[in-house]
Protein backbone atom coordinates (compact mmCIF):
# COMPACT_ATOMS: atom_id res chain seq x y z
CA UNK A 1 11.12 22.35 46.82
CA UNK A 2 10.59 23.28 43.29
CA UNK A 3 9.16 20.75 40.39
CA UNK A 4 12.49 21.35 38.47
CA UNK A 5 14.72 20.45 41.59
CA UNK A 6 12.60 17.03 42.40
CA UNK A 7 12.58 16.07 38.87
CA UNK A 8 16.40 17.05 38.46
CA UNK A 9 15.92 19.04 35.33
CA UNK A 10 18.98 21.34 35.06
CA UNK A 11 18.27 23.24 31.52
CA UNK A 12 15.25 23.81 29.67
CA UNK A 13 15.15 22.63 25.72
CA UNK A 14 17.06 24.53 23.31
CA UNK A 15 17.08 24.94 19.83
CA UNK A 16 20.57 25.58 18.15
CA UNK A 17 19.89 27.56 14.79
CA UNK A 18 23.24 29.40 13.02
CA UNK A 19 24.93 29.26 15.86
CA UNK A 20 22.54 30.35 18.55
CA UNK A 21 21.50 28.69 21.22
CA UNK A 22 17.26 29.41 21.97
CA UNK A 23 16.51 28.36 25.66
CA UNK A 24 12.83 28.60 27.17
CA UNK A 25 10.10 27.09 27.01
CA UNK A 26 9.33 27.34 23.56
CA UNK A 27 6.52 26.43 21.14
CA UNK A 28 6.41 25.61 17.41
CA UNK A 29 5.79 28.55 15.97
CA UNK A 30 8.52 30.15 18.11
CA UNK A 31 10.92 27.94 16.36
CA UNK A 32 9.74 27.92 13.33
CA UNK A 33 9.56 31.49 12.97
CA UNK A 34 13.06 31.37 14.13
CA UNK A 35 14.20 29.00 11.26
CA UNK A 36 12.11 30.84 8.57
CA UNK A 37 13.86 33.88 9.49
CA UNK A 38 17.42 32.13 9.61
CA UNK A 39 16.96 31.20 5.92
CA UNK A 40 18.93 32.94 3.29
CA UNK A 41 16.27 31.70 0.36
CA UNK A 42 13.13 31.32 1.68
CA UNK A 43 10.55 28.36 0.98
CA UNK A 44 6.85 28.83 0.13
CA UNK A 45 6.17 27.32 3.34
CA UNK A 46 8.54 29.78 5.08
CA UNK A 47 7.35 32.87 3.42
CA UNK A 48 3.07 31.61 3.84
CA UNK A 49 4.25 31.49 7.56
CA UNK A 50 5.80 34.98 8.19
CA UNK A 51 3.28 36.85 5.66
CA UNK A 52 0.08 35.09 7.99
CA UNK A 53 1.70 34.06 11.40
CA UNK A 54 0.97 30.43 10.87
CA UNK A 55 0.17 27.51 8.80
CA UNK A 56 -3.29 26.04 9.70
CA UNK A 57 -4.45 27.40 6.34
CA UNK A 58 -1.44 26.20 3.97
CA UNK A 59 -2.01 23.64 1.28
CA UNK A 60 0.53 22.92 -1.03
CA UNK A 61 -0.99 21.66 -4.50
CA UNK A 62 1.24 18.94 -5.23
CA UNK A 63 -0.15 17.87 -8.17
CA UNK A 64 0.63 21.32 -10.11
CA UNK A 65 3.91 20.92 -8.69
CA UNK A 66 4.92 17.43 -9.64
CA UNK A 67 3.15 17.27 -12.77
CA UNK A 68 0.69 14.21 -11.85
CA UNK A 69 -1.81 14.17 -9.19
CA UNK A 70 -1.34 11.47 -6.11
CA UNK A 71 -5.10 10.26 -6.56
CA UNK A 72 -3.93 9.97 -10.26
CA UNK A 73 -1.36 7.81 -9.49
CA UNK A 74 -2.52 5.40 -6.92
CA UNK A 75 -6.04 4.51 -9.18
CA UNK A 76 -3.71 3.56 -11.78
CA UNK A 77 -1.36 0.90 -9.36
CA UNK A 78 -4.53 -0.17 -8.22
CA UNK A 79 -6.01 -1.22 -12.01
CA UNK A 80 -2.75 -1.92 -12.86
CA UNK A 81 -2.18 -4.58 -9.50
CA UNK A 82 -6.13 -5.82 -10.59
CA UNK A 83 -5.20 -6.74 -14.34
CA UNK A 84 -1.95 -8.79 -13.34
CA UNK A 85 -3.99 -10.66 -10.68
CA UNK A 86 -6.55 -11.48 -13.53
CA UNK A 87 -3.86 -12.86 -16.21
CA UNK A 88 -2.53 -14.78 -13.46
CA UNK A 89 -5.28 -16.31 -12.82
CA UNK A 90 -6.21 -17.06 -15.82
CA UNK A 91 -2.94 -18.61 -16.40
CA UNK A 92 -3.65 -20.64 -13.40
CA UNK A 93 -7.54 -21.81 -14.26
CA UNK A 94 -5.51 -22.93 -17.59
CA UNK A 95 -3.09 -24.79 -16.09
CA UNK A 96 -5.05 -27.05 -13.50
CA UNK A 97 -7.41 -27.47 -16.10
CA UNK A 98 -4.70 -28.76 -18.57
CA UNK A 99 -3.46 -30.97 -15.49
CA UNK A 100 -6.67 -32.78 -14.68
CA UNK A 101 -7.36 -35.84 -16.51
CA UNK A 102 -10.34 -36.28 -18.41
């Protein structure tokens, strides 16, 4: 008895992409070939992928593309988070000391 019969499997997975049904045993690049190619405009990711047969080498630069780099941004939440944990503590320090008799 086959693996497929004991483990009840009746179809294999299937991608549906503009109407079309892919059955088989497919793999990543299968499918993503198959939606690259499906596309009517084409992303940079898409078009990397079908010029060089994968993406193991892609890197987007995001920070070209959004105008401020991620690092960038999360140095400056991070000072920013340090100086409002200073003030209030300084309001604090001010406070208990204004509170204590003597």
């Amino acid at each position: 008895m086959k693996l497929i019969d004991a483990s009840y499997i009746i179809t294999w997975p299937a991608v549906v992409i503009n109407n079309v049904t892919y059955k088989g045993s497919l793999k990543g690049d299968d499918v993503l070939e198959l939606m690259c190619s499906s596309l009517k405009q084409t992303t940079k990711e898409c078009q990397y992928f079908l010029n060089y047969g994968n993406l193991d080498d892609y890197v987007d630069d995001y920070s070209t593309e959004s105008g401020i780099n991620v690092l960038l941004l999360v140095v400056i939440i991070l000072v920013s988070l340090c100086i409002i944990f200073a003030i209030v503590m300084i309001i604090y320090k001010r406070k208990i000391k204004n509170e204590l008799p003597g």
